[in-house]
C-alpha atoms as a PDB file:
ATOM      1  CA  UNK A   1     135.394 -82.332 -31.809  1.00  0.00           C
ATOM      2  CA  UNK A   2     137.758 -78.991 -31.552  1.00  0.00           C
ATOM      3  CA  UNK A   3     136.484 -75.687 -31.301  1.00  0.00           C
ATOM      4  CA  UNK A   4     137.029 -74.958 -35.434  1.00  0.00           C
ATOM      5  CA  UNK A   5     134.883 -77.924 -36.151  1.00  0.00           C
ATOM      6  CA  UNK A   6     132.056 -76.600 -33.870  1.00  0.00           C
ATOM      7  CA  UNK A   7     132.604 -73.021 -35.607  1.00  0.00           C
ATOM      8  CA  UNK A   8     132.389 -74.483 -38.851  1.00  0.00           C
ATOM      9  CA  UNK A   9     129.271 -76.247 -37.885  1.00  0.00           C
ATOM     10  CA  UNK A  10     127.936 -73.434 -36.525  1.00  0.00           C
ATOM     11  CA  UNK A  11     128.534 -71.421 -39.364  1.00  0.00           C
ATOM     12  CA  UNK A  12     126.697 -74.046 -41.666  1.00  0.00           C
ATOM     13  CA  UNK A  13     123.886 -74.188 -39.803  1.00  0.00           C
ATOM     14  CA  UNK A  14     123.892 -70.396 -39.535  1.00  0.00           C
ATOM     15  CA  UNK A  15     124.091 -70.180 -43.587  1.00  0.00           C
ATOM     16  CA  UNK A  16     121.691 -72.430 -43.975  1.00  0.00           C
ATOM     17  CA  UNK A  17     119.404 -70.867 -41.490  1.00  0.00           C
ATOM     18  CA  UNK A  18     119.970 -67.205 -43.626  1.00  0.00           C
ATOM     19  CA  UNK A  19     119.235 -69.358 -46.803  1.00  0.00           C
ATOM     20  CA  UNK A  20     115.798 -71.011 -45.533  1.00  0.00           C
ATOM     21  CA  UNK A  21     114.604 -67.059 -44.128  1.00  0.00           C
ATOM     22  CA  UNK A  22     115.564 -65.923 -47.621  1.00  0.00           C
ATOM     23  CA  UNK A  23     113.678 -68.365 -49.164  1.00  0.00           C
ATOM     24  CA  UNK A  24     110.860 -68.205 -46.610  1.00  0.00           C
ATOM     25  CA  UNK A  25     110.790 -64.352 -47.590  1.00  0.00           C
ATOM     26  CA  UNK A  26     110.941 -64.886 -51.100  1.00  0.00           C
ATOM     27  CA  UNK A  27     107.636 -67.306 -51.077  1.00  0.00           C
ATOM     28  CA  UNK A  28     106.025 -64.689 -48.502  1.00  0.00           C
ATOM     29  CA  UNK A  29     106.449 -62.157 -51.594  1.00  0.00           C
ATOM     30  CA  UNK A  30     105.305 -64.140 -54.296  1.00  0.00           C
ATOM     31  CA  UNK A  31     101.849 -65.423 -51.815  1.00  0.00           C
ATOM     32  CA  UNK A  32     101.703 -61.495 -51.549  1.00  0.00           C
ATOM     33  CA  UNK A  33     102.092 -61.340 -55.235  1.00  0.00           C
ATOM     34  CA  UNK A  34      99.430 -63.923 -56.016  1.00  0.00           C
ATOM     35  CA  UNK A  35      97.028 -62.939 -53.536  1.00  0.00           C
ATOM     36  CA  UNK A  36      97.059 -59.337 -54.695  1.00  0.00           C
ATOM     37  CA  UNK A  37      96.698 -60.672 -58.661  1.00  0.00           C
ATOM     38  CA  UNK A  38      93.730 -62.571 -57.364  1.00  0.00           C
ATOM     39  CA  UNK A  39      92.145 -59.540 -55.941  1.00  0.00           C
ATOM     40  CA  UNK A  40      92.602 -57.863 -59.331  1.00  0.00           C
ATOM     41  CA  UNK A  41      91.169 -61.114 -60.889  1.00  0.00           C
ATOM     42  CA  UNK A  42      88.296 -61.064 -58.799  1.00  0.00           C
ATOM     43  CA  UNK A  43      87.386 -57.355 -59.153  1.00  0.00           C
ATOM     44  CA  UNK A  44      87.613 -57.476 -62.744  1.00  0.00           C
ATOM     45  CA  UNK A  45      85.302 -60.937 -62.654  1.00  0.00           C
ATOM     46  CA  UNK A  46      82.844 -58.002 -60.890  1.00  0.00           C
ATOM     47  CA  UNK A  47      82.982 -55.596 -63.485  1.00  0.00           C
ATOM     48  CA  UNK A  48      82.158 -58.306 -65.950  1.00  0.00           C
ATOM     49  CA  UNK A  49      79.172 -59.594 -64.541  1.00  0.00           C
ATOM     50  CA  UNK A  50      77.822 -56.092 -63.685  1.00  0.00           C
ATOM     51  CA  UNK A  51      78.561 -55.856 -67.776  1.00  0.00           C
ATOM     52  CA  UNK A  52      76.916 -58.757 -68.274  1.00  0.00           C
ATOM     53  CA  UNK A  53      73.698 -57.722 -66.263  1.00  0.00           C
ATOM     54  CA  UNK A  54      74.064 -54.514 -68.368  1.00  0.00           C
ATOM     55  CA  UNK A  55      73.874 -56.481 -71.620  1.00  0.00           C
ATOM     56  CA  UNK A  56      71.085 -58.838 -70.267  1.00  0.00           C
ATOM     57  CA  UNK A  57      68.905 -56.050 -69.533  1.00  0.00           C
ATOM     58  CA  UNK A  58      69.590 -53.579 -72.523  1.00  0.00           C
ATOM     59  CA  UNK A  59      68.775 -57.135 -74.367  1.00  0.00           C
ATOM     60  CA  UNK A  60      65.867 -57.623 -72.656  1.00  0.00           C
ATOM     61  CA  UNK A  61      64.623 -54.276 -73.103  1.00  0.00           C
ATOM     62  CA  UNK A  62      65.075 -54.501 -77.250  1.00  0.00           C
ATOM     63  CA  UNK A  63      62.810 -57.797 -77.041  1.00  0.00           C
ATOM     64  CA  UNK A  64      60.425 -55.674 -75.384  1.00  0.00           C
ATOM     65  CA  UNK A  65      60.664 -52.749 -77.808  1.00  0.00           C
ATOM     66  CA  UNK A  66      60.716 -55.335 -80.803  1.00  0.00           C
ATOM     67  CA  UNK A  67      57.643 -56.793 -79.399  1.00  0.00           C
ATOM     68  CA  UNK A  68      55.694 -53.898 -79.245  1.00  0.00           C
ATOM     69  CA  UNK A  69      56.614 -53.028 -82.852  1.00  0.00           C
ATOM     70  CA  UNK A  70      55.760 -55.929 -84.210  1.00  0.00           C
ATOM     71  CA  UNK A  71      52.728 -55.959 -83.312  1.00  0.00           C
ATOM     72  CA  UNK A  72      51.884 -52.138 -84.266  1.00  0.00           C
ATOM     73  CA  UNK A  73      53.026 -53.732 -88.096  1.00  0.00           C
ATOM     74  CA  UNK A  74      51.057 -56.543 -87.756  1.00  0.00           C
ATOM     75  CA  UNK A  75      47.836 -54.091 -86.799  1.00  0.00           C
ATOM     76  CA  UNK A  76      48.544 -52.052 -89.128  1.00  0.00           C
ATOM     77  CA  UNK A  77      48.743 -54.977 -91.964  1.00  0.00           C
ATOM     78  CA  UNK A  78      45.497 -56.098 -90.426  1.00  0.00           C
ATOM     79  CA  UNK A  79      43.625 -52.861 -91.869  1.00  0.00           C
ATOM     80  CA  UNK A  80      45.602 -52.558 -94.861  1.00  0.00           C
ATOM     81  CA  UNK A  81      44.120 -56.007 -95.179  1.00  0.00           C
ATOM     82  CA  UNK A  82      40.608 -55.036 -94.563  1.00  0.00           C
ATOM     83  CA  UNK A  83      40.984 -51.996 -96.790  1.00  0.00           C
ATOM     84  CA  UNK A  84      42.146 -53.844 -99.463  1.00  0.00           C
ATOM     85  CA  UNK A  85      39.213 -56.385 -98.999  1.00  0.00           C
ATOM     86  CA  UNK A  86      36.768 -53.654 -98.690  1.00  0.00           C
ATOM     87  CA  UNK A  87      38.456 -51.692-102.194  1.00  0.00           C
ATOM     88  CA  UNK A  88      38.161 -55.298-103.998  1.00  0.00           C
ATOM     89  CA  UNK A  89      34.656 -55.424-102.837  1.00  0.00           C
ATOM     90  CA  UNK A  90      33.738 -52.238-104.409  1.00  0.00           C
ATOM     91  CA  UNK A  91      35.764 -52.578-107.035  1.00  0.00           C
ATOM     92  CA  UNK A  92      34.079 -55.807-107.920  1.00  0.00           C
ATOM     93  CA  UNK A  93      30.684 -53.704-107.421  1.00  0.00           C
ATOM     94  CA  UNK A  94      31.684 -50.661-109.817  1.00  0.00           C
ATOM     95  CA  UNK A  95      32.592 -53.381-112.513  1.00  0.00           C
ATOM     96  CA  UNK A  96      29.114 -54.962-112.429  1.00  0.00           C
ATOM     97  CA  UNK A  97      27.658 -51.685-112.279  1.00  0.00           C
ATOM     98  CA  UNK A  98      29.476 -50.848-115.582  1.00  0.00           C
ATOM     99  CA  UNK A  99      28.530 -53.648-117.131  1.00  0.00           C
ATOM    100  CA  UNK A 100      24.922 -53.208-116.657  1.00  0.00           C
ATOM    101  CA  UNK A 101      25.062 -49.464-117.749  1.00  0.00           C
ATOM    102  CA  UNK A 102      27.075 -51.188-120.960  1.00  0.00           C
ATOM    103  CA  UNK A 103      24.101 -53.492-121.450  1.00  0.00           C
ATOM    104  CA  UNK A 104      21.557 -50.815-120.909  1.00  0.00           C
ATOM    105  CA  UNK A 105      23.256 -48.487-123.356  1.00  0.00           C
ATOM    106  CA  UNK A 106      24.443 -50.759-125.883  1.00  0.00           C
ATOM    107  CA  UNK A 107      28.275 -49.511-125.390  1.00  0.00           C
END
């Protein structure tokens, strides 16, 4: 083999040898890329769960505060109940009582 033959060789294996750390450096950007769009990924999978806890509780706290409402209502229908029942009571009363004074008075 002459001494162009080895330069050429050399020189082929030296291109290829730029070529490979090129691409080498290229793939070490993109990892960099990735791993840094990952970290973004990750934080913003954070912010959503502590949104989600946010929800859960503000939810959780409505339940509670519905709760307690309904059953103020539901008291309070209780003794509209039991006013009503003692109003028919006496109502029923005062319409017996006019019917005797009716009777008594001939009206």
């Amino acid at each position: 083999m002459s001494r162009d033959e080895y330069i050429q060789r050399f020189d082929k294996l030296e291109g290829m040898m730029a070529q490979l750390i090129n691409t080498v450096g290229n793939m070490m950007e993109e990892q960099t890329s990735i791993k840094n769009d990952i970290s973004s990924i990750k934080k913003e999978q954070t912010s959503m769960r502590e949104g989600q806890t946010s929800m859960k509780n503000y939810i959780s706290s409505i339940k509670e505060e519905n709760g307690i409402r309904h059953k103020e209502v539901m008291d309070q229908l209780a003794l509209v109940k039991a006013d009503q029942d003692v109003l028919w009571d006496k109502s029923i009363q005062n319409e017996r009582e006019i019917g005797i004074v009716k009777k008594l008075y001939n009206l």
